[in-house]
Structure formats: C-alpha cells, structure tokens
Protein backbone atom coordinates (compact mmCIF):
# COMPACT_ATOMS: atom_id res chain seq x y z
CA UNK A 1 226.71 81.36 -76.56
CA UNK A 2 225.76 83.85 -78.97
CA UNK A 3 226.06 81.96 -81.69
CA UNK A 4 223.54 79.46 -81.09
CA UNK A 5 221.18 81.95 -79.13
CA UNK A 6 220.52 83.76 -82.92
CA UNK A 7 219.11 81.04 -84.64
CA UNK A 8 217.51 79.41 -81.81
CA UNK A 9 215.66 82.61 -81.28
CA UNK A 10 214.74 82.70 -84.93
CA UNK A 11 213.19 79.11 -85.00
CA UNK A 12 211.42 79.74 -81.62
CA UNK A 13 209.70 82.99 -83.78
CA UNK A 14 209.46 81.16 -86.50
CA UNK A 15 207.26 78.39 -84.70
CA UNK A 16 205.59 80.78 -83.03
CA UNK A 17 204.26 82.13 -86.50
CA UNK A 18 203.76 78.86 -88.04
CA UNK A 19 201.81 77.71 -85.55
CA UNK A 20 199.55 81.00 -85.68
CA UNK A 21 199.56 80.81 -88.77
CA UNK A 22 198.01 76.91 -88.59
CA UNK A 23 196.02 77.22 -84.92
CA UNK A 24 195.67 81.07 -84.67
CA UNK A 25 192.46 83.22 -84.58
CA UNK A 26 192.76 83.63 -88.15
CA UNK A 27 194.48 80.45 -89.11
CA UNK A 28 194.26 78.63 -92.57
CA UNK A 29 191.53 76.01 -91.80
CA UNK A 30 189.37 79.38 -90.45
CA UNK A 31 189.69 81.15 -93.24
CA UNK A 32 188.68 77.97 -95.53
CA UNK A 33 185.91 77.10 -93.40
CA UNK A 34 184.87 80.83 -93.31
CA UNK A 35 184.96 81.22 -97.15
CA UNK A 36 182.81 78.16 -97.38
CA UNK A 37 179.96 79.70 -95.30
CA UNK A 38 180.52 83.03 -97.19
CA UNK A 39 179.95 81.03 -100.58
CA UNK A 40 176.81 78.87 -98.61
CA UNK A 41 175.36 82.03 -97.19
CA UNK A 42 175.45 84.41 -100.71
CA UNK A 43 173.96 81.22 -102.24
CA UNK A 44 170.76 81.11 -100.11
CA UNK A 45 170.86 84.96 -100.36
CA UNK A 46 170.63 84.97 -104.26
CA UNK A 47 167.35 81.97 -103.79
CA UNK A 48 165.91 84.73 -101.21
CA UNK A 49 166.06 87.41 -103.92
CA UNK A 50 164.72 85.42 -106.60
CA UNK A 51 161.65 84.52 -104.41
CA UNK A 52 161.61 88.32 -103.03
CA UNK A 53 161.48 89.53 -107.30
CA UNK A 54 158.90 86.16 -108.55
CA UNK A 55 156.67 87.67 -105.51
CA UNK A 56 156.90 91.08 -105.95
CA UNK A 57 156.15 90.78 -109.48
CA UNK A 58 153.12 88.72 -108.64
CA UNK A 59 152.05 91.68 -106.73
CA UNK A 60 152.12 94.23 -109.36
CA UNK A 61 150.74 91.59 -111.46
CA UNK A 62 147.71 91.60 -109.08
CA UNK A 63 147.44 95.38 -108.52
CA UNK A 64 147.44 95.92 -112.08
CA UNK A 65 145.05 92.80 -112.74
CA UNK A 66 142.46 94.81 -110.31
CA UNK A 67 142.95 97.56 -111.57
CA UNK A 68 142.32 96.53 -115.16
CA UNK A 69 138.89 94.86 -113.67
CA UNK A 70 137.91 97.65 -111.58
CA UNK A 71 138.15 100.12 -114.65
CA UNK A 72 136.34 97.55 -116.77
CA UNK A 73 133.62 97.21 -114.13
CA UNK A 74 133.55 101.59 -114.14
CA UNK A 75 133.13 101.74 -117.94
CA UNK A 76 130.88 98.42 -118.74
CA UNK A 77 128.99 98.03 -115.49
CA UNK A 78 129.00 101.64 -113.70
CA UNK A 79 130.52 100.79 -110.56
CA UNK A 80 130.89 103.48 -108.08
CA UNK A 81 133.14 102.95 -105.12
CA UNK A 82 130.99 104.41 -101.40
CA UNK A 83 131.66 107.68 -101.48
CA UNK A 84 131.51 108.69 -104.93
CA UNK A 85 129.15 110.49 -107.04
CA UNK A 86 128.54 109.00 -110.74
CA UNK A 87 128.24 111.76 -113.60
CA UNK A 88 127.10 110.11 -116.80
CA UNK A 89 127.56 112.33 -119.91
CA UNK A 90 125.36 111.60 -122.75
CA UNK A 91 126.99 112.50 -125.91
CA UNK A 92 124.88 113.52 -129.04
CA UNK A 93 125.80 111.79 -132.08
CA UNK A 94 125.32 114.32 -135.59
C-alpha cells in the first residue's frame, strides 16, 4: 500500500503545481500577457515625455522670445511697465 501511495502522492503534487503553474494567479499566460502591457504602457509613457519635453521647450522658447521683445521694446521704444518710474541718463560724449 505504501508503495504505490509515494508516487501517487508525488504526481497528485506534481499536478497540483503544474496546473498552478499553467491556471494559477501568476500563471505563464499572466505573466506574458502582463509583460505585454508593461512593454504597451512604457511605450505610450516614452510618447508622453517626448510631448511633455517638445512643450516645455516651446515654453522657454516663448518666455525667452518675450523677454528678448520686452527688453528690445525698454531700450528702442522706452516702455515702462505700470508701476515703474523711467530714469533716462544722458551721457556726454568728449
């Protein structure tokens, strides 16, 4: 009786873990399907970044831009923001 109780034992456990293994919470086909939406998702995140870099260097391009223009109009056209009192210095030339 023992003799056959052993191995029949051993297949039933080995069953059991093959069919974990295959059906289980984290079973073969899981993991595969898993690693597929891991590889999907990091994909859209790297598009997200590059639009998240292309627009944040469009906004430095623009706050430089207006700043550029504003310091243009201060020199060229004497613009004074509300609030602010223009000094002009004339220099002497020798």
């Amino acid at each position: 009786m023992a003799n056959r109780f052993i191995p029949a034992l051993l297949i039933g456990l080995l069953l059991v873990l093959h069919a974990q293994l295959w059906f289980g919470r984290g079973s073969v086909p899981k993991v595969a399907s898993m690693k597929l939406q891991l590889t999907e998702q990091e994909h859209r995140n790297h598009e997200a970044q590059l639009r998240n870099d292309r627009l944040a260097s469009e906004v430095s391009d623009l706050q430089e831009g207006l700043d550029m223009v504003e310091e243009l109009a201060r020199q060229d056209l004497g613009m004074v923001k509300p609030n602010e009192i223009f000094i002009q210095i004339a220099q002497s030339k020798r």
